[in-house]
C-alpha atoms as a PDB file:
ATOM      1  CA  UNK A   1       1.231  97.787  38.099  1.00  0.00           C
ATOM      2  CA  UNK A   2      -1.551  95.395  38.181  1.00  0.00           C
ATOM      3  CA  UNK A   3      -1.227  92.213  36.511  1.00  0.00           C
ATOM      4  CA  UNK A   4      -3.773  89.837  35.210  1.00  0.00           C
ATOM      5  CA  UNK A   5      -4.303  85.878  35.480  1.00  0.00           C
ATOM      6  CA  UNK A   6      -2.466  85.632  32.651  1.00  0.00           C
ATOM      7  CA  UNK A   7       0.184  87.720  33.362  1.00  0.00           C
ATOM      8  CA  UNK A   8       3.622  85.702  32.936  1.00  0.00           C
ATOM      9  CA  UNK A   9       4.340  85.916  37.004  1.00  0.00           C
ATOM     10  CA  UNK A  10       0.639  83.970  37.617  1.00  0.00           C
ATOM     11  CA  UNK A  11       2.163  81.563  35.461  1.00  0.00           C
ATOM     12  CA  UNK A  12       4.865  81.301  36.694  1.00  0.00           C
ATOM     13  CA  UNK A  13       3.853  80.784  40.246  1.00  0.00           C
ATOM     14  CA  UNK A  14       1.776  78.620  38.923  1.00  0.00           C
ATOM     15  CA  UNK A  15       4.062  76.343  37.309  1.00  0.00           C
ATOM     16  CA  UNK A  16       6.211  76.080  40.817  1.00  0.00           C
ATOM     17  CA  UNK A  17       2.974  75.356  42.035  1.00  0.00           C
ATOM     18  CA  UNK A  18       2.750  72.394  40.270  1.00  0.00           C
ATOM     19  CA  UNK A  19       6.298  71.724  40.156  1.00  0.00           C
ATOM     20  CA  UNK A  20       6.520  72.117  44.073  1.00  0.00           C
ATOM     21  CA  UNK A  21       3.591  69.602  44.350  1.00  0.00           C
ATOM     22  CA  UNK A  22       5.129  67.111  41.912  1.00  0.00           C
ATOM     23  CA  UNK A  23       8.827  67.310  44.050  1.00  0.00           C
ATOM     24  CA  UNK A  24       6.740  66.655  47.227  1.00  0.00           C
ATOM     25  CA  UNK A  25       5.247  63.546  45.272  1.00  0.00           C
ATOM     26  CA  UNK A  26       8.425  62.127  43.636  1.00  0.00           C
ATOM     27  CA  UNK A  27      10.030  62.977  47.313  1.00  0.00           C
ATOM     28  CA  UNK A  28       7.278  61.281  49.003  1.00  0.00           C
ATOM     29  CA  UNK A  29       7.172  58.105  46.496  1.00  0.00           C
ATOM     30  CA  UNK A  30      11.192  57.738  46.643  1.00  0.00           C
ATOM     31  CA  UNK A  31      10.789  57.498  50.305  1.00  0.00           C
ATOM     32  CA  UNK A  32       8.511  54.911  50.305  1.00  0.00           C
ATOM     33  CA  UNK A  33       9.990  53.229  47.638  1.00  0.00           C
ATOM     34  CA  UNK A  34      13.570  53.178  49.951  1.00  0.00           C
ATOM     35  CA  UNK A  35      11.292  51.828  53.084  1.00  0.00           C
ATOM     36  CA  UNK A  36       9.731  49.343  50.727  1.00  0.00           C
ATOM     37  CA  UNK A  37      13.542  48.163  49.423  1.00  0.00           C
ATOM     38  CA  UNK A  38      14.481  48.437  53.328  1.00  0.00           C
ATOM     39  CA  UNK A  39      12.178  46.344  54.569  1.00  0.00           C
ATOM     40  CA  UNK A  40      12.545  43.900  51.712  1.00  0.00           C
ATOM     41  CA  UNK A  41      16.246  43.436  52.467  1.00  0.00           C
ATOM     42  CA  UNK A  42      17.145  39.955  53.893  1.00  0.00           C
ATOM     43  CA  UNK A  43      16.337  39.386  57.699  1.00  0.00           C
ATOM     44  CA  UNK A  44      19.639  37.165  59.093  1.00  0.00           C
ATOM     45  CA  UNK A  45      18.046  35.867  62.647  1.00  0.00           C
ATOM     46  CA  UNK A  46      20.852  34.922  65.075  1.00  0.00           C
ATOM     47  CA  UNK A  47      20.601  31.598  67.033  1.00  0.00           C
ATOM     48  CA  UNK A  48      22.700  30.499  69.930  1.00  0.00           C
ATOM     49  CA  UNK A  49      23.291  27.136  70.788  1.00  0.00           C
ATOM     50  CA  UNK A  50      25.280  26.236  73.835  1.00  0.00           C
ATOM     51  CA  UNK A  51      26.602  22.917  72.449  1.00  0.00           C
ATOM     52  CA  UNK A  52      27.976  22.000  69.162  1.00  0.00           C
ATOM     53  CA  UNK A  53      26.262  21.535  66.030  1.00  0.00           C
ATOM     54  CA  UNK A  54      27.220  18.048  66.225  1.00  0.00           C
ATOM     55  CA  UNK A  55      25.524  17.117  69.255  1.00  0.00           C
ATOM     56  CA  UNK A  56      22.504  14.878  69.225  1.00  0.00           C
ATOM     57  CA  UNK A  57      19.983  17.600  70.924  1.00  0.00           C
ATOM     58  CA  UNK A  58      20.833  20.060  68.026  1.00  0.00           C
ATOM     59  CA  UNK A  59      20.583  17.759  65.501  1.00  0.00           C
ATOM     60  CA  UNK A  60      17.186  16.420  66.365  1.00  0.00           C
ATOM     61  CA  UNK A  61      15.188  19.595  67.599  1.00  0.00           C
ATOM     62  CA  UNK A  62      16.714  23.053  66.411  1.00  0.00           C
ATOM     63  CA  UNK A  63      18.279  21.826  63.348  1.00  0.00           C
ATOM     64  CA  UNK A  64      15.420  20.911  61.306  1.00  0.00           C
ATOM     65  CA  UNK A  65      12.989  24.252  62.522  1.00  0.00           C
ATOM     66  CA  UNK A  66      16.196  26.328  61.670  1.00  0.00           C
ATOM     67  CA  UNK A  67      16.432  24.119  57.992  1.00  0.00           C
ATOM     68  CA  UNK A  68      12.458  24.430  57.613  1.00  0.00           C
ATOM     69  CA  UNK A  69      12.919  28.412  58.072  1.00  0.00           C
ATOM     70  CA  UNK A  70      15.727  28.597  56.186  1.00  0.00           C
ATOM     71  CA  UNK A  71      13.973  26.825  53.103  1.00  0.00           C
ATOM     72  CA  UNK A  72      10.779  28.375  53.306  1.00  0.00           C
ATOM     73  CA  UNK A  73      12.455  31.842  53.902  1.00  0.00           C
ATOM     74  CA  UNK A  74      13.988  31.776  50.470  1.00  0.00           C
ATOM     75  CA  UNK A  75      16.606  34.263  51.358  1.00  0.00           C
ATOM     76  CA  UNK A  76      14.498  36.847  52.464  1.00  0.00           C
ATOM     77  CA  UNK A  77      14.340  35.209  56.421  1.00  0.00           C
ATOM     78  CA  UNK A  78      17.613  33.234  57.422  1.00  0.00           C
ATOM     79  CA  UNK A  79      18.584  32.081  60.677  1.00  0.00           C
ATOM     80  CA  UNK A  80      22.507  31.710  61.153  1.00  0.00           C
ATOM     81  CA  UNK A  81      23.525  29.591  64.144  1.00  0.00           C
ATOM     82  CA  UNK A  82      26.218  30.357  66.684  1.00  0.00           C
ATOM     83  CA  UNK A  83      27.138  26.712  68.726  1.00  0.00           C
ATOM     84  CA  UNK A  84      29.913  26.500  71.791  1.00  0.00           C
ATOM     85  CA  UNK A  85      28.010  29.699  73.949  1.00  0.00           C
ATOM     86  CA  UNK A  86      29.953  31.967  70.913  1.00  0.00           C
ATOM     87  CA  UNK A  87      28.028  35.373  71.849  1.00  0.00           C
ATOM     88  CA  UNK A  88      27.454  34.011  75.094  1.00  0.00           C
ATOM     89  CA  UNK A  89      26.780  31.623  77.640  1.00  0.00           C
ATOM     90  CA  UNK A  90      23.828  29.584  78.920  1.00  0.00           C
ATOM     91  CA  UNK A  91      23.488  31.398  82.458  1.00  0.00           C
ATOM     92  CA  UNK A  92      23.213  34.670  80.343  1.00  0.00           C
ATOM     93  CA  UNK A  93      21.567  33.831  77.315  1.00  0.00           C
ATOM     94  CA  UNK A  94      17.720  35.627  78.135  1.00  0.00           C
ATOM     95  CA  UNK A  95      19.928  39.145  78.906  1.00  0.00           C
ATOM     96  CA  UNK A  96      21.447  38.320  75.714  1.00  0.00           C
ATOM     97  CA  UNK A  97      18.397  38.024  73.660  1.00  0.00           C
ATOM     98  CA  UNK A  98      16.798  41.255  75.265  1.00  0.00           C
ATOM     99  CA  UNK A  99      19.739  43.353  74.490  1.00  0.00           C
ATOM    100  CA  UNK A 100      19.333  42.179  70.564  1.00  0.00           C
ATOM    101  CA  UNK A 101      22.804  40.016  70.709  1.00  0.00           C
ATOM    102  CA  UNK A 102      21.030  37.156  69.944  1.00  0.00           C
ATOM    103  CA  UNK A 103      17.254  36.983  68.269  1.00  0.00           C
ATOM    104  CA  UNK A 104      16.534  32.984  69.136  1.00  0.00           C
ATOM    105  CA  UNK A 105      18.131  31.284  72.018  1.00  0.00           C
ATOM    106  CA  UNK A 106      18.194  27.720  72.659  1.00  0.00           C
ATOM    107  CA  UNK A 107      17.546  28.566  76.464  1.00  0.00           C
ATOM    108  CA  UNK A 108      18.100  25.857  79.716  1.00  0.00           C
ATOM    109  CA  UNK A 109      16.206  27.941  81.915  1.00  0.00           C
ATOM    110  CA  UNK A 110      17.607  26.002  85.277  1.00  0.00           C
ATOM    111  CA  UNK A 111      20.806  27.646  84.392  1.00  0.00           C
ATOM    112  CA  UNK A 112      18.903  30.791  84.863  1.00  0.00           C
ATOM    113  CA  UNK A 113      17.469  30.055  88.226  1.00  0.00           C
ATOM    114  CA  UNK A 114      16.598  33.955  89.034  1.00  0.00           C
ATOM    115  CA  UNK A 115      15.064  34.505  85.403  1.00  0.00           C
ATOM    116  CA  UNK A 116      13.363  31.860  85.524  1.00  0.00           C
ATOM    117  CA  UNK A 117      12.406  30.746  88.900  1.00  0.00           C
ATOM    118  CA  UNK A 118       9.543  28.507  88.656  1.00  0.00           C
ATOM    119  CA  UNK A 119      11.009  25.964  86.088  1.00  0.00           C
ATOM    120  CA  UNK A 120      12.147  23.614  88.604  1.00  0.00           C
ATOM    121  CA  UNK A 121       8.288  22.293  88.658  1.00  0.00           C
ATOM    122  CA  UNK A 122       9.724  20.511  85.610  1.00  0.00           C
ATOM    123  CA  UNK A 123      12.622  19.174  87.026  1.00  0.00           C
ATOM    124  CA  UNK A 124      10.950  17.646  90.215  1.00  0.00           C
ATOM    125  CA  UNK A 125      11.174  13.708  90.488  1.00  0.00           C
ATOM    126  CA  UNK A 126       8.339  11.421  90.651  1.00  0.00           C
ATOM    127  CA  UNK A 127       6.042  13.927  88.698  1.00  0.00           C
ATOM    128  CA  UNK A 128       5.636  12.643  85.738  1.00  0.00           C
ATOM    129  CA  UNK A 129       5.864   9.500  83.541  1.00  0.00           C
ATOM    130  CA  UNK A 130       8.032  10.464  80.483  1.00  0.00           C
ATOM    131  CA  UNK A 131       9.623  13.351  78.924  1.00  0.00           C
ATOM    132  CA  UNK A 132       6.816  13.481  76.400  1.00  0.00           C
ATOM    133  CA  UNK A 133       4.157  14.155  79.760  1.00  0.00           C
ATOM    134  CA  UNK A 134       6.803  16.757  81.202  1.00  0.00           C
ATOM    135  CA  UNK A 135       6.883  18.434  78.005  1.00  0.00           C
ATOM    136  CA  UNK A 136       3.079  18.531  77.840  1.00  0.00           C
ATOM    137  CA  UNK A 137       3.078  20.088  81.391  1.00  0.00           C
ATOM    138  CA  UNK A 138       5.614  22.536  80.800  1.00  0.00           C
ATOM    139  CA  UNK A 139       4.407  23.802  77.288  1.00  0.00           C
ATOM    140  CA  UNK A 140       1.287  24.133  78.811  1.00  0.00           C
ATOM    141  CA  UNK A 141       2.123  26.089  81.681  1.00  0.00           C
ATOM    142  CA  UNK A 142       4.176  28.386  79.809  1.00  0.00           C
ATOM    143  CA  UNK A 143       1.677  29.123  77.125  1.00  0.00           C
ATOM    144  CA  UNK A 144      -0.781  29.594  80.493  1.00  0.00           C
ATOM    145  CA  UNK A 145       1.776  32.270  81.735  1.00  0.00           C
ATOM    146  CA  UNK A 146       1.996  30.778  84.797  1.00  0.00           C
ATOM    147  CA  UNK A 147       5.604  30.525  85.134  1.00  0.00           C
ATOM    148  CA  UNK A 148       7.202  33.890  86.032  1.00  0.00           C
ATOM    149  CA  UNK A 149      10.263  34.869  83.433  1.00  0.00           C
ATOM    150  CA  UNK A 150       8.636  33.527  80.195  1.00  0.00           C
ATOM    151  CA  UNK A 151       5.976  36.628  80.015  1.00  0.00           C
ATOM    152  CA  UNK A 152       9.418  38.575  78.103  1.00  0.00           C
ATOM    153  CA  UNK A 153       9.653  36.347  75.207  1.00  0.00           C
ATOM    154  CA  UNK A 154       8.549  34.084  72.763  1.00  0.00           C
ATOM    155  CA  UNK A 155       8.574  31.029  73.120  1.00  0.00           C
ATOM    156  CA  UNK A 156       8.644  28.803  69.821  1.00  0.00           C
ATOM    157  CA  UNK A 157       9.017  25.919  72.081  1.00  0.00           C
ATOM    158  CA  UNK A 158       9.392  24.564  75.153  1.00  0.00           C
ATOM    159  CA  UNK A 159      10.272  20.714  76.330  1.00  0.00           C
ATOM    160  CA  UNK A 160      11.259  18.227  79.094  1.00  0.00           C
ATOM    161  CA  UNK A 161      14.000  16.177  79.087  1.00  0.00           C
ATOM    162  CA  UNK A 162      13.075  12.570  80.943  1.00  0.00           C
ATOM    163  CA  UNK A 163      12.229  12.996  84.401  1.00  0.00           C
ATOM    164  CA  UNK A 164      14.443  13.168  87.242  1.00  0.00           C
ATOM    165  CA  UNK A 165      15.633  10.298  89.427  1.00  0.00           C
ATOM    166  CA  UNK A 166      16.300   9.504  92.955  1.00  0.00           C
ATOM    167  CA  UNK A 167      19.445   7.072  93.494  1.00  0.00           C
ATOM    168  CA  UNK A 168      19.115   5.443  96.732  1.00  0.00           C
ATOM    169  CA  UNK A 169      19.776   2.446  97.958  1.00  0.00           C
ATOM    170  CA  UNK A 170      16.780   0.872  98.364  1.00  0.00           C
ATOM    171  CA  UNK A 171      15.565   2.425  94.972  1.00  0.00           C
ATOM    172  CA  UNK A 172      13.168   4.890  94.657  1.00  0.00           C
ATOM    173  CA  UNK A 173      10.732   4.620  92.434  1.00  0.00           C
ATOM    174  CA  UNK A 174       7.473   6.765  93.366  1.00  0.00           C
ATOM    175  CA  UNK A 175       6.994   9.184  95.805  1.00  0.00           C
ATOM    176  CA  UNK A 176       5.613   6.522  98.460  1.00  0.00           C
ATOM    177  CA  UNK A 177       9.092   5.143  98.534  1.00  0.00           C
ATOM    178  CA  UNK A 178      10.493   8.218 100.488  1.00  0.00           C
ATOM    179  CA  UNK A 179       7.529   8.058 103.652  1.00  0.00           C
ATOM    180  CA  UNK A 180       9.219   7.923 106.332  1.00  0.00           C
ATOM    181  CA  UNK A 181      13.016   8.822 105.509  1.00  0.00           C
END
């Protein structure tokens, strides 16, 4: 029996046609609607701090960036502190933030002397005036990529602490002072 494009079946077929097309729609749409709710799900951002939140250093430099996120985040982006090396200690701290333990460290790279083996530059007496100049230098040469280790992160921010000394008796004060000994 032949049938006709009006034949019930036709229409039929037709109708799953349409209804096969719409499912694949609504299937498609509901997926991107989940990804959509996914993604707009709160990001928690996990920062380790080897020291307490009481100390001085936290207070003054990762506090206020983590309070500034925080604020402007507005719940959707939220960084949660961990203090006293909690999920881990300094000498550790870059494995920890590869393997997703921790998203932000608070890193000392000279505890890290084989991840980071050109920071000492930093740490050298008689190089520079300040911490403000060693901070310069450093931010500088690790936004230049020239110190090996950095190239696997992000850095939001790198500084100096004040500049190393020499106690001696006589004192030392530049680099002139040690000619000779």
């Amino acid at each position: 029996m032949k049938r006709s494009m009006g034949s019930p079946d036709v229409a039929t077929a037709r109708s799953n046609l349409r209804w096969n097309a719409m499912a694949g729609i609504a299937a498609i749409m509901i997926a991107l609607l989940l990804s959509f709710a996914a993604a707009a799900e709160p990001i928690t951002l996990k920062f380790s701090f080897f020291s307490s939140d009481r100390s001085l250093l936290y207070l003054v430099g990762p506090k206020p960036f983590i309070d500034a996120v925080n604020a402007e985040g507005r719940g959707r982006v939220r960084i949660e502190p961990y203090f006293s090396n909690r999920l881990g200690g300094p000498e550790q701290l870059s494995q920890l933030v590869r393997d997703g333990t921790v998203d932000i460290g608070f890193e000392v790279p000279s505890y890290e002397r084989a991840a980071f083996p050109d920071v000492g530059i930093v740490e050298l007496p008689g190089l520079y005036q300040d911490a403000a100049e060693a901070t310069r230098v450093f931010s500088q040469l690790v936004e230049a990529g020239a110190l090996r280790g950095f190239s696997d992160f992000y850095v939001i921010g790198a500084f100096a602490g004040e500049p190393e000394s020499i106690h001696a008796r006589p004192p030392v004060v530049s680099l002139a002072d040690l000619k000779g000994k």
